[in-house]
PDB file of N, CA and C in Angstrom:
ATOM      1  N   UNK A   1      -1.918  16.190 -88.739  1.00  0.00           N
ATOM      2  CA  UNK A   1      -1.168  16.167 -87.511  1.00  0.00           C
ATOM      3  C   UNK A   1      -2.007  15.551 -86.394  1.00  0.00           C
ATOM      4  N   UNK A   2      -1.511  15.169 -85.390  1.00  0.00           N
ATOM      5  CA  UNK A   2      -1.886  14.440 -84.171  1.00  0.00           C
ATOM      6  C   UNK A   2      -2.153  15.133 -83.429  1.00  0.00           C
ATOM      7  N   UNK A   3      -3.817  15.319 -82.669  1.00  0.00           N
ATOM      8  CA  UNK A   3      -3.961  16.015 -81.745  1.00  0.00           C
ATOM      9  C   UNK A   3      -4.387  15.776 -80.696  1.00  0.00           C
ATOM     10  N   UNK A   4      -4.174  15.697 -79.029  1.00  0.00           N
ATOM     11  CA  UNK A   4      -4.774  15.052 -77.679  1.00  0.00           C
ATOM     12  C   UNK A   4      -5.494  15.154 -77.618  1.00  0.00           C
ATOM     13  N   UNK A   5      -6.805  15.625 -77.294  1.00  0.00           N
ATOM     14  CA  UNK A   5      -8.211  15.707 -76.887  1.00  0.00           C
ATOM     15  C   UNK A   5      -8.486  15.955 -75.629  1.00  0.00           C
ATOM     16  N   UNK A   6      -8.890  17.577 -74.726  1.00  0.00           N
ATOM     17  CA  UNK A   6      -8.316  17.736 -73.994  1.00  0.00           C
ATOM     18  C   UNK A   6      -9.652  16.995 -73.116  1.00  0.00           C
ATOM     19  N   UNK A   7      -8.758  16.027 -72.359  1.00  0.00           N
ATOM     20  CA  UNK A   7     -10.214  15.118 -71.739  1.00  0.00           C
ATOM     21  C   UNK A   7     -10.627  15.589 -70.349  1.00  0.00           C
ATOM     22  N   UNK A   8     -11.221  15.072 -69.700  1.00  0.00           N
ATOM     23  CA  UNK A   8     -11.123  15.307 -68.013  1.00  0.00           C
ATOM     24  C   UNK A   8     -11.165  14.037 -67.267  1.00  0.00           C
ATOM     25  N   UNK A   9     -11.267  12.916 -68.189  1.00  0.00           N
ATOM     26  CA  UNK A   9     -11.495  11.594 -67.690  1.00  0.00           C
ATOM     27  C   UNK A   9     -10.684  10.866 -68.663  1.00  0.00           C
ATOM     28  N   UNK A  10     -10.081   9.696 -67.787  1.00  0.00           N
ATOM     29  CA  UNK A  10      -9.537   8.724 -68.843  1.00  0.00           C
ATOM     30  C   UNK A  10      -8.769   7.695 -68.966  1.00  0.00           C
ATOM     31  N   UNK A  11      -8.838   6.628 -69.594  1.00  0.00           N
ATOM     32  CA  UNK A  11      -8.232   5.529 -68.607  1.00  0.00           C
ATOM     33  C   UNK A  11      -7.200   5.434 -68.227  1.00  0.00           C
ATOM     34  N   UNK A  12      -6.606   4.463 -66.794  1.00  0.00           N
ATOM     35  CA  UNK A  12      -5.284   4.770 -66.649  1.00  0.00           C
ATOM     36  C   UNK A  12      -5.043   3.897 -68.065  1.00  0.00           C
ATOM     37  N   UNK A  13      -3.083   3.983 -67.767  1.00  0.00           N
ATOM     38  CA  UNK A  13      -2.312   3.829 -68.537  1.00  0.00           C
ATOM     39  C   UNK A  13      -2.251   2.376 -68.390  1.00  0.00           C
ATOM     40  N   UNK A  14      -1.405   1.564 -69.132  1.00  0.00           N
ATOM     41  CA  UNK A  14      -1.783   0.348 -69.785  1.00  0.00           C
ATOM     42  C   UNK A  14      -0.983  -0.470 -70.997  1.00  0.00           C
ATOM     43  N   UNK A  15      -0.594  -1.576 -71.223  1.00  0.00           N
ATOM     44  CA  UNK A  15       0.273  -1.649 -72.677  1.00  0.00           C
ATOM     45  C   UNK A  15      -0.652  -3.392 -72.534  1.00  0.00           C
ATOM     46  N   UNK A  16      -0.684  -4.048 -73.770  1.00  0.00           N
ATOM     47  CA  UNK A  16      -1.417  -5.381 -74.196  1.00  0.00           C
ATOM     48  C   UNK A  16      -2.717  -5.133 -74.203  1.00  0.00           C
ATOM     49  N   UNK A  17      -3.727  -4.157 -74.334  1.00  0.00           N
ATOM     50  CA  UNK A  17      -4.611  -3.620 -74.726  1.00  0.00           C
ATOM     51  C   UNK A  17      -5.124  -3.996 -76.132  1.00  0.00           C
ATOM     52  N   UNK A  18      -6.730  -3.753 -76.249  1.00  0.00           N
ATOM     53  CA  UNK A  18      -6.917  -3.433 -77.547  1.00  0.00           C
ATOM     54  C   UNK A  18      -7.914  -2.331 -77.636  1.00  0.00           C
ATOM     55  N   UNK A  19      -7.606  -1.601 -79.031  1.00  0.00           N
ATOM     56  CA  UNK A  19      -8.383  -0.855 -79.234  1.00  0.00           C
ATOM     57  C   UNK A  19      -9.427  -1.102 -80.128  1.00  0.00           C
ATOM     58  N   UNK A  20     -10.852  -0.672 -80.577  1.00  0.00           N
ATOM     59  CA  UNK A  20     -12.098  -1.053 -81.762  1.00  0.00           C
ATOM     60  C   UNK A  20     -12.510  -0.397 -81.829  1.00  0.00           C
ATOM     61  N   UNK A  21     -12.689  -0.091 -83.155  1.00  0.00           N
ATOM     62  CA  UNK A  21     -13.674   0.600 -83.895  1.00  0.00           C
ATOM     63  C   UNK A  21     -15.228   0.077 -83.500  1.00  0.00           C
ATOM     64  N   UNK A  22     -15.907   0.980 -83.203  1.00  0.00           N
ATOM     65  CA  UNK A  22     -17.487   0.511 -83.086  1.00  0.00           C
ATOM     66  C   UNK A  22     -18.485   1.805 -83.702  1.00  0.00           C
ATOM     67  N   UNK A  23     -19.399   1.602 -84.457  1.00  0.00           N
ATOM     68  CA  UNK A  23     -19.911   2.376 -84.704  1.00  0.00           C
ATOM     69  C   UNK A  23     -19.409   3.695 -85.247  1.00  0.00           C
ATOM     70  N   UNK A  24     -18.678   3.571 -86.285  1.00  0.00           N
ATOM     71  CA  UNK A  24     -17.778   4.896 -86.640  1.00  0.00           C
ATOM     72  C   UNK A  24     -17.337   5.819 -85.964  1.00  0.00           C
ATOM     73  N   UNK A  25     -18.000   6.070 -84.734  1.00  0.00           N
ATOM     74  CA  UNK A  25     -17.050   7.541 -84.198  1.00  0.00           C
ATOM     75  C   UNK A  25     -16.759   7.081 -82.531  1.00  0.00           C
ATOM     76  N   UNK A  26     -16.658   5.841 -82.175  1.00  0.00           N
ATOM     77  CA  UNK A  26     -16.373   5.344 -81.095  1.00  0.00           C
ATOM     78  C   UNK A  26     -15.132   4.445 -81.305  1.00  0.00           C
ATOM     79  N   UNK A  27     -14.624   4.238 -80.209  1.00  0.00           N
ATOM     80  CA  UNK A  27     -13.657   3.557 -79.984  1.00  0.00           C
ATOM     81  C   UNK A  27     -13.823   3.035 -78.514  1.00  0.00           C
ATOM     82  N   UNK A  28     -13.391   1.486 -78.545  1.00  0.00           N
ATOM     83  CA  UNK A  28     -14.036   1.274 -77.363  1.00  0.00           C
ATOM     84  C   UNK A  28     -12.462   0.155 -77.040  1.00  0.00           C
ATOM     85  N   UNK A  29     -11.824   0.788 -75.268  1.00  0.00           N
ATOM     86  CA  UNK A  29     -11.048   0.051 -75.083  1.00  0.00           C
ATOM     87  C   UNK A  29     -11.208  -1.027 -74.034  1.00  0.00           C
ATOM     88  N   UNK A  30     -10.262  -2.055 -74.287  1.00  0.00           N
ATOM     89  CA  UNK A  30     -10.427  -3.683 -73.214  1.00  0.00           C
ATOM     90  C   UNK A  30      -9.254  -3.842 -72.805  1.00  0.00           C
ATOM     91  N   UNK A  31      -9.122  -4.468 -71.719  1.00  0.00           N
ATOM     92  CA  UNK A  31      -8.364  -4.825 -70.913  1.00  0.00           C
ATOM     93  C   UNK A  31      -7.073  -4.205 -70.906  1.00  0.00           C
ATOM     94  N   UNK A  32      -5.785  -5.465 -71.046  1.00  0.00           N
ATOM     95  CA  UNK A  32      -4.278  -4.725 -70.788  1.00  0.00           C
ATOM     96  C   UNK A  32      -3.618  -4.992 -69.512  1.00  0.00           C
ATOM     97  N   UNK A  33      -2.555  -4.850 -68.985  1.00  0.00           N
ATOM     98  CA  UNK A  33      -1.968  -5.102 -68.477  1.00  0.00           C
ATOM     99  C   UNK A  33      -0.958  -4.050 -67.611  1.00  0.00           C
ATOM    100  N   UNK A  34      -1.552  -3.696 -66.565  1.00  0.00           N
ATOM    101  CA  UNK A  34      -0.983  -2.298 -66.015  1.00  0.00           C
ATOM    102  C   UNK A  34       0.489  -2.927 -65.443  1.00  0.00           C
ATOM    103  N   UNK A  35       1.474  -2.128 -65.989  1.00  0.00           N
ATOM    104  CA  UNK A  35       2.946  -2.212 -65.285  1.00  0.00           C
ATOM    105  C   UNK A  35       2.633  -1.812 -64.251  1.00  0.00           C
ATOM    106  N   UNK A  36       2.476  -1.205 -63.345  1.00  0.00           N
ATOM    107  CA  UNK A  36       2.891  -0.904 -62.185  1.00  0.00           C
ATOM    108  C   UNK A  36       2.265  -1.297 -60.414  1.00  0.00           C
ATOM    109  N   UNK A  37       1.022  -2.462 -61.702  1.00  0.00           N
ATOM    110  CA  UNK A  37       0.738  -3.305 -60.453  1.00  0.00           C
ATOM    111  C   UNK A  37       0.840  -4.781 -60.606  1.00  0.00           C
ATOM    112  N   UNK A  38       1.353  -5.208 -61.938  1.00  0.00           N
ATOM    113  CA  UNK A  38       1.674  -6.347 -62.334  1.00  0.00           C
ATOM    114  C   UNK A  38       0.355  -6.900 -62.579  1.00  0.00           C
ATOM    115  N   UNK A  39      -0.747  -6.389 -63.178  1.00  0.00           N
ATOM    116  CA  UNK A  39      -2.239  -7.359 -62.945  1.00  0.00           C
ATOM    117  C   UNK A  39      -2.659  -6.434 -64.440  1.00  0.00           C
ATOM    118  N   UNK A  40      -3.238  -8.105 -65.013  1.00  0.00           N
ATOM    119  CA  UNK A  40      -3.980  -7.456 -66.339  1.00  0.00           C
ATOM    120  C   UNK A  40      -5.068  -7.210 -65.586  1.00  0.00           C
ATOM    121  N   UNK A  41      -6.130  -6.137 -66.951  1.00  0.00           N
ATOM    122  CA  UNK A  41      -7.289  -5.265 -66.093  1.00  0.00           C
ATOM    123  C   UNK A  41      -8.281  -6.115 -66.913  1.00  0.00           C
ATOM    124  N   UNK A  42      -9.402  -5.697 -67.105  1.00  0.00           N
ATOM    125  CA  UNK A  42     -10.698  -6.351 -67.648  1.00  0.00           C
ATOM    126  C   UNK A  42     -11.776  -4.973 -67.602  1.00  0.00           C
ATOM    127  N   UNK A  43     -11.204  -3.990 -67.497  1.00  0.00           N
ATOM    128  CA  UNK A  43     -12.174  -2.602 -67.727  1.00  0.00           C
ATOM    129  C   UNK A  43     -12.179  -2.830 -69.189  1.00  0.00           C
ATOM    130  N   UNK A  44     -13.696  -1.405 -69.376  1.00  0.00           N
ATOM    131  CA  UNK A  44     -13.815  -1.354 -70.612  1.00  0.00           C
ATOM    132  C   UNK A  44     -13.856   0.032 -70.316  1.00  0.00           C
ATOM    133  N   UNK A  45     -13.556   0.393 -71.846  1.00  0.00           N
ATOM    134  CA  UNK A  45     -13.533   2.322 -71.870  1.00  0.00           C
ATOM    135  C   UNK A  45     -14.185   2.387 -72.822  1.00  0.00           C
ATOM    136  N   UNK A  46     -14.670   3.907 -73.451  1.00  0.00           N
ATOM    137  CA  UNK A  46     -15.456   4.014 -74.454  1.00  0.00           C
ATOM    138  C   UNK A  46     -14.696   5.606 -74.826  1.00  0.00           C
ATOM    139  N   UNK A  47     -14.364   5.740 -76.182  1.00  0.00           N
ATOM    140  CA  UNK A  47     -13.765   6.940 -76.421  1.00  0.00           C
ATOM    141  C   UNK A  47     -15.194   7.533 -77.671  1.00  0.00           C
ATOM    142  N   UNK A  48     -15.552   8.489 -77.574  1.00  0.00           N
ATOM    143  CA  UNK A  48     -16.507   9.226 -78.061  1.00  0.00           C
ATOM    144  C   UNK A  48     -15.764  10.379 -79.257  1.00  0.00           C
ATOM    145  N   UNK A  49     -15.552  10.400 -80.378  1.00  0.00           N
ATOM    146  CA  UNK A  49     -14.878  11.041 -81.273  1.00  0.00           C
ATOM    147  C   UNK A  49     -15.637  12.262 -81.705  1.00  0.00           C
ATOM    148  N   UNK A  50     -17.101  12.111 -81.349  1.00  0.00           N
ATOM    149  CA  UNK A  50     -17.784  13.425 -81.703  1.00  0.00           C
ATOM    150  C   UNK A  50     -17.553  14.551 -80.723  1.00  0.00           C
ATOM    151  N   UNK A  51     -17.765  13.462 -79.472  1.00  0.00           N
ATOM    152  CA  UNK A  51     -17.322  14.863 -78.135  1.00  0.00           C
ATOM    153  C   UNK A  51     -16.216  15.110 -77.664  1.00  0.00           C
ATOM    154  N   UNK A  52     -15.035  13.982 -77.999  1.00  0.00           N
ATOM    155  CA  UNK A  52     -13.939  13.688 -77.593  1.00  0.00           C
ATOM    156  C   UNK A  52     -13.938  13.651 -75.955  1.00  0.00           C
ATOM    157  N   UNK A  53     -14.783  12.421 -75.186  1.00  0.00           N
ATOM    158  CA  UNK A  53     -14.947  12.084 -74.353  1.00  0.00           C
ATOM    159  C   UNK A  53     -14.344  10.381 -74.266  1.00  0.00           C
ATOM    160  N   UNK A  54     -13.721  10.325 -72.909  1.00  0.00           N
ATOM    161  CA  UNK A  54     -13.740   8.923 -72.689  1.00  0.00           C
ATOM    162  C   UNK A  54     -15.348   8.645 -71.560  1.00  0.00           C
ATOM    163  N   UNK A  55     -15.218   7.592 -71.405  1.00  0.00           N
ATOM    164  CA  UNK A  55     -16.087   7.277 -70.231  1.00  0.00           C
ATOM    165  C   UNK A  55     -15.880   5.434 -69.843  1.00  0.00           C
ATOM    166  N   UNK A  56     -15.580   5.634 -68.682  1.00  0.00           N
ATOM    167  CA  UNK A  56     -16.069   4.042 -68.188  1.00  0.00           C
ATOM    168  C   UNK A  56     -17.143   3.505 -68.839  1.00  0.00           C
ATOM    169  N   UNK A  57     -17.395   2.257 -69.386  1.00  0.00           N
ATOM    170  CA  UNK A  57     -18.441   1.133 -69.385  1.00  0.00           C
ATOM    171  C   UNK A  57     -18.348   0.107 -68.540  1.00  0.00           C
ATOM    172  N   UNK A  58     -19.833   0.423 -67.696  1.00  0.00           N
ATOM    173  CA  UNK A  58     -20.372  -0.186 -66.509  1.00  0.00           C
ATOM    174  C   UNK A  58     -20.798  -1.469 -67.211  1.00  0.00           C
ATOM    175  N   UNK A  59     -21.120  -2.865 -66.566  1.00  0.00           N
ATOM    176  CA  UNK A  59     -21.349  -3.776 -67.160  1.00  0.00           C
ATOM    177  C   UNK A  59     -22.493  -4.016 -66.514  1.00  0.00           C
ATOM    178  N   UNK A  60     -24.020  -4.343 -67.072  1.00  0.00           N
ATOM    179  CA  UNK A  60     -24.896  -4.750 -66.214  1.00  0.00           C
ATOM    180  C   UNK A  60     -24.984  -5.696 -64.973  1.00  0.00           C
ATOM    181  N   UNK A  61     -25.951  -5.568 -64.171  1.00  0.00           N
ATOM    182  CA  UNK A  61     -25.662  -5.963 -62.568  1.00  0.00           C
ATOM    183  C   UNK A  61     -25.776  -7.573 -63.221  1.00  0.00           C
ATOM    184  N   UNK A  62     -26.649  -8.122 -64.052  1.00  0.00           N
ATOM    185  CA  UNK A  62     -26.585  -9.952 -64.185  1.00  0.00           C
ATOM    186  C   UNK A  62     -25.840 -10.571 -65.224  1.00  0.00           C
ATOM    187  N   UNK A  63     -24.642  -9.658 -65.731  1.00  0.00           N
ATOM    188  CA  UNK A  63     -23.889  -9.822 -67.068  1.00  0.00           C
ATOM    189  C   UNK A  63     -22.864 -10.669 -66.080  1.00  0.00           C
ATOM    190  N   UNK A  64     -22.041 -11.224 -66.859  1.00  0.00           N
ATOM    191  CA  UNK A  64     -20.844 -12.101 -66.436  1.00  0.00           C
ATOM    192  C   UNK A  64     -19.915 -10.865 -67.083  1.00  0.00           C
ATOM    193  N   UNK A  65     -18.585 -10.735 -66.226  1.00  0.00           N
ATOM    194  CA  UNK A  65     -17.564  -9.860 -66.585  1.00  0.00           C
ATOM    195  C   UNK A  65     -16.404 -11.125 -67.863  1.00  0.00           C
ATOM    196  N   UNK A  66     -15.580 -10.249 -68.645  1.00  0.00           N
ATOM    197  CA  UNK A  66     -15.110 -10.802 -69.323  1.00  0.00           C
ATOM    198  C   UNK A  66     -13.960 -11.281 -68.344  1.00  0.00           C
ATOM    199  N   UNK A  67     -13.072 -12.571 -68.032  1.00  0.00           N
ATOM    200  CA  UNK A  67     -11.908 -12.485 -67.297  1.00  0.00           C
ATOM    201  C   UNK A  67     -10.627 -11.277 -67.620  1.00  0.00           C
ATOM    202  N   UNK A  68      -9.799 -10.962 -66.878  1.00  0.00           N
ATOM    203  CA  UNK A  68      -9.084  -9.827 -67.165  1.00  0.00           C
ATOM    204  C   UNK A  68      -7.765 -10.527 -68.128  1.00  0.00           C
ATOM    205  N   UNK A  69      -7.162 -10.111 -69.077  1.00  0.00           N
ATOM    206  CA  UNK A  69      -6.093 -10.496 -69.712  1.00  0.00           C
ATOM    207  C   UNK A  69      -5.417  -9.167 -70.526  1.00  0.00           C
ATOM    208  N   UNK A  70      -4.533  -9.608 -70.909  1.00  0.00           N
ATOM    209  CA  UNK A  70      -3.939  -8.517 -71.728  1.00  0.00           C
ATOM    210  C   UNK A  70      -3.347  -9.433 -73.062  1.00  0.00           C
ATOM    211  N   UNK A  71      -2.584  -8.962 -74.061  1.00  0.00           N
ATOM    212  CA  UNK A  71      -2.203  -8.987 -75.408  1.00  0.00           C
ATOM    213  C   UNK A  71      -3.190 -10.273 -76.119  1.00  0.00           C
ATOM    214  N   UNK A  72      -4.376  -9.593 -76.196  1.00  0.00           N
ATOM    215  CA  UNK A  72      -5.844 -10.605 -76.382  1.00  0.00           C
ATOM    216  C   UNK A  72      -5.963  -9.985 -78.023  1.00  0.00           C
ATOM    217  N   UNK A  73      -6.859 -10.340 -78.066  1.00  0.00           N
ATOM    218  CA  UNK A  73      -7.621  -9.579 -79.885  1.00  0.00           C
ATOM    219  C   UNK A  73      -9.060  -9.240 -79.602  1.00  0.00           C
ATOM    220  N   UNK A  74      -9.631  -8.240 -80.208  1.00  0.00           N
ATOM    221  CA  UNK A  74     -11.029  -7.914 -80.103  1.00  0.00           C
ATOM    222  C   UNK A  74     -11.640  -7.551 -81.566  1.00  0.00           C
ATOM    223  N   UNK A  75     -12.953  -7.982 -81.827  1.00  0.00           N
ATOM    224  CA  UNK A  75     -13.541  -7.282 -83.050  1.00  0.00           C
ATOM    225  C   UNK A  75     -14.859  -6.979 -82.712  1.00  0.00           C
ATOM    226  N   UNK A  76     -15.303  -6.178 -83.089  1.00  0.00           N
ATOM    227  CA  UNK A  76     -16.741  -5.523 -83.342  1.00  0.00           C
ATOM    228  C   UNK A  76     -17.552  -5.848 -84.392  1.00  0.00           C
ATOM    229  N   UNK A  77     -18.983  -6.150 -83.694  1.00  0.00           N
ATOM    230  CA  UNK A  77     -19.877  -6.624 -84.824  1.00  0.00           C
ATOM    231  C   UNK A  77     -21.238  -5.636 -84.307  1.00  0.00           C
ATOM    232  N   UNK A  78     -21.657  -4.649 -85.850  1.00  0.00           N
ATOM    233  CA  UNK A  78     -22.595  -4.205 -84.696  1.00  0.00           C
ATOM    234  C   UNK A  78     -24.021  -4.525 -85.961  1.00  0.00           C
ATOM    235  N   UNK A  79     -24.967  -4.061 -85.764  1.00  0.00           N
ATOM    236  CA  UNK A  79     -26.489  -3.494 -86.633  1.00  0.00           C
ATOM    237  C   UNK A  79     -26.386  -2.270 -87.207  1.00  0.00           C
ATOM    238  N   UNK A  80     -26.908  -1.784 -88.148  1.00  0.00           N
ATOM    239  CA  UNK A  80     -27.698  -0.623 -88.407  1.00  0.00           C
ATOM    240  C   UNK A  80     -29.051  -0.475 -88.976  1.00  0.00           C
ATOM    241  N   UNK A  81     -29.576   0.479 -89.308  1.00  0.00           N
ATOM    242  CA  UNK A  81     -30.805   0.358 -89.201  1.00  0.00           C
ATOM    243  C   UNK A  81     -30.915   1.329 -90.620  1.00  0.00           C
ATOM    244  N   UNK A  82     -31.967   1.559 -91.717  1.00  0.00           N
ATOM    245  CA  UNK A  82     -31.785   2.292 -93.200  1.00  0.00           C
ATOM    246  C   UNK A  82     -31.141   3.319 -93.161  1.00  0.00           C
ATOM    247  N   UNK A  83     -30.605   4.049 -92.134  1.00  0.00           N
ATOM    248  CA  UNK A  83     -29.817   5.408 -91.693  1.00  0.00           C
ATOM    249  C   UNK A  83     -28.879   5.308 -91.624  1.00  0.00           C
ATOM    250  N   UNK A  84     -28.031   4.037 -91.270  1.00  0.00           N
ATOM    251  CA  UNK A  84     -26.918   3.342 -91.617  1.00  0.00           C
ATOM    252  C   UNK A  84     -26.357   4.312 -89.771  1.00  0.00           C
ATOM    253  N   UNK A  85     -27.690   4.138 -88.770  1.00  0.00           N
ATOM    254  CA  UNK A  85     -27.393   4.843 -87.074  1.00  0.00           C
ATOM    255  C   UNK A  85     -26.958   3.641 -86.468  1.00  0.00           C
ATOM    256  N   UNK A  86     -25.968   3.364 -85.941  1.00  0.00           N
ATOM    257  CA  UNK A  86     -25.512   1.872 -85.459  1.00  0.00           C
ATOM    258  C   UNK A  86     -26.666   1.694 -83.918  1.00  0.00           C
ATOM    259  N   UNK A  87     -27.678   0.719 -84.041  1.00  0.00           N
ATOM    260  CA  UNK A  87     -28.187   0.162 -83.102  1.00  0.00           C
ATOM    261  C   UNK A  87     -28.042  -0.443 -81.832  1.00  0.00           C
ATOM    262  N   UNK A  88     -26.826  -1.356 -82.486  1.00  0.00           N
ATOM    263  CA  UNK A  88     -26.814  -2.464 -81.577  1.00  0.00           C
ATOM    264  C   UNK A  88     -24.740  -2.948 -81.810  1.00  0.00           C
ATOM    265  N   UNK A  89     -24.196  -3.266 -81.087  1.00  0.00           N
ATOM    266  CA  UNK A  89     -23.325  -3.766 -81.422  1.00  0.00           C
ATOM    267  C   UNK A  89     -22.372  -4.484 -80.064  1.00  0.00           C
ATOM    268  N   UNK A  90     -21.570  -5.441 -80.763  1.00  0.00           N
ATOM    269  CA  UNK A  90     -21.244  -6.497 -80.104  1.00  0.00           C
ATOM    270  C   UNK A  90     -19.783  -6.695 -79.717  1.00  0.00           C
ATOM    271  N   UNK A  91     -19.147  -6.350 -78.670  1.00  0.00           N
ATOM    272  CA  UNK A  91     -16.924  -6.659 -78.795  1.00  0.00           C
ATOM    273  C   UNK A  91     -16.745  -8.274 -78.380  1.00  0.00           C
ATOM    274  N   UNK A  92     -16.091  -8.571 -79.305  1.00  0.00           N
ATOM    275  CA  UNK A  92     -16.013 -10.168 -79.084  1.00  0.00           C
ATOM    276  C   UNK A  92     -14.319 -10.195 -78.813  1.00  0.00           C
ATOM    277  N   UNK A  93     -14.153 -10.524 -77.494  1.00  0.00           N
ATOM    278  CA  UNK A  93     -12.484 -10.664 -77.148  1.00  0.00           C
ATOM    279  C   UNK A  93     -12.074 -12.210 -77.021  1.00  0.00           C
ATOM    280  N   UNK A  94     -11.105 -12.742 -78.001  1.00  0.00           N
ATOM    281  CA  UNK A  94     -11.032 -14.038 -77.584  1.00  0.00           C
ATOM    282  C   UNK A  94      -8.883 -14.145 -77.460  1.00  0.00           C
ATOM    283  N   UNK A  95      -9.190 -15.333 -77.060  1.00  0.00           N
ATOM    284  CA  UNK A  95      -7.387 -15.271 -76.555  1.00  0.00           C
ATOM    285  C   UNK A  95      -7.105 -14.429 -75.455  1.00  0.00           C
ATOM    286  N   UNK A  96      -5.374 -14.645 -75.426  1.00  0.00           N
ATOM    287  CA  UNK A  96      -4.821 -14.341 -74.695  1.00  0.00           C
ATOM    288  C   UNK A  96      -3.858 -13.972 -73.482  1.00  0.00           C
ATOM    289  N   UNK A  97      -3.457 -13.255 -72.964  1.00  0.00           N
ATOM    290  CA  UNK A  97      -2.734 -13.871 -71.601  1.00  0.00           C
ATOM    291  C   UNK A  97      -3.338 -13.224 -70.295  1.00  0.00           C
ATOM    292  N   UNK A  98      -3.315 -13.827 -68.866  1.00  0.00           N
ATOM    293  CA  UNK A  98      -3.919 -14.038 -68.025  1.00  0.00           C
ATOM    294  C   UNK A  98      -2.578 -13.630 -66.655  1.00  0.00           C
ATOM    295  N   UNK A  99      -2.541 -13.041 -65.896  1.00  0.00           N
ATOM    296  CA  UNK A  99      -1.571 -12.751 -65.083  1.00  0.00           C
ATOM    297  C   UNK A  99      -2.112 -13.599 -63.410  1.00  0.00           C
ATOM    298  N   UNK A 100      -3.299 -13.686 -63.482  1.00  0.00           N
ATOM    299  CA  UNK A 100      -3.800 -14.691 -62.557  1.00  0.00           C
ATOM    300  C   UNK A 100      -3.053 -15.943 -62.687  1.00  0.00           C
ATOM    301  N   UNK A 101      -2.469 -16.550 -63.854  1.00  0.00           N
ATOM    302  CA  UNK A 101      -2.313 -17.978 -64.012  1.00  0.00           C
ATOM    303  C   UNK A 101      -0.941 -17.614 -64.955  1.00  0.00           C
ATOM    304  N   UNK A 102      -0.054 -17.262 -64.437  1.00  0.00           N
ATOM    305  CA  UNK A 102       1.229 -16.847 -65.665  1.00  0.00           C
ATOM    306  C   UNK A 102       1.174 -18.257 -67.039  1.00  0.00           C
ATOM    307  N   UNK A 103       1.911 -17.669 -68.125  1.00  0.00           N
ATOM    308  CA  UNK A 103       1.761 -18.840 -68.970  1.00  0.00           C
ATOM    309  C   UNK A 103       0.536 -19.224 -69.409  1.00  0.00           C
ATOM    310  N   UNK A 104      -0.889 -19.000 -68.777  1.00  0.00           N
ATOM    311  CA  UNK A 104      -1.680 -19.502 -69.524  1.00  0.00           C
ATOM    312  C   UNK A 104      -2.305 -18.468 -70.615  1.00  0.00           C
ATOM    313  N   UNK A 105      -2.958 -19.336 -71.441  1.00  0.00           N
ATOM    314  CA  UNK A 105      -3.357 -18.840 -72.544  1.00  0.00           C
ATOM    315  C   UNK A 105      -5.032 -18.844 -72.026  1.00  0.00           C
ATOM    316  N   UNK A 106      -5.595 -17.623 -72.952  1.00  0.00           N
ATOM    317  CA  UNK A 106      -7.463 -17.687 -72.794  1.00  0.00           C
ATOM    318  C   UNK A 106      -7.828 -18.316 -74.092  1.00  0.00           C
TER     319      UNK A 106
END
C-alpha cells in the first residue's frame, strides 16, 4: 500500500517534472511547470527515503543554474566505491519546454 511521509518541508506543487533515482534511497526532483503562476521552475529537490525528508538543493555560488523548463527528461549517473556507498553522482537534464520562449524546445 501507498504511504505519505509525514514531511515538514516540501516542494510546492508542480506537473512536467521529473523524478530520479540517485543513489538508491534518494530521489531527486527538477524543474516543472507550476500552474498557478504560468512559469516553469528550475529548483531542485532531494527526497531522502531513509529519513523520509525532502530538502531544497542549493546550487553552488560559481555553478551555472540549469535554465528552468518543464516536460524535460533526466538521468542519473553516479560512482561507487567497493561498498557499493554512492560517492559521487551526476543529473543530466536534456530537452524540453521553456515558458520564457513559448514553443521553444531545450
Amino acid at each position: 500500500s501507498w504511504i505519505k511521509p509525514n514531511t515538514k518541508v516540501e516542494p510546492p506543487v508542480r506537473i512536467g517534472h521529473t523524478m530520479t533515482t540517485l543513489c538508491e534511497t534518494r530521489v531527486v526532483l527538477f524543474g516543472g511547470w507550476d500552474s498557478l503562476t504560468n512559469v516553469d521552475k528550475n529548483d531542485t529537490w532531494m527526497f531522502d527515503g531513509v529519513t523520509e525528508t525532502w530538502s531544497q538543493v542549493k546550487l553552488l555560488a560559481n555553478s551555472n543554474s540549469i535554465p528552468p523548463r518543464s516536460s524535460h527528461s533526466a538521468v542519473s549517473a553516479h560512482q561507487e566505491d567497493n561498498s557499493c556507498i554512492c560517492k559521487e553522482s551526476l543529473l543530466v537534464v536534456p530537452g524540453g519546454l521553456t515558458s520564457f520562449n513559448p514553443g521553444t524546445t531545450l
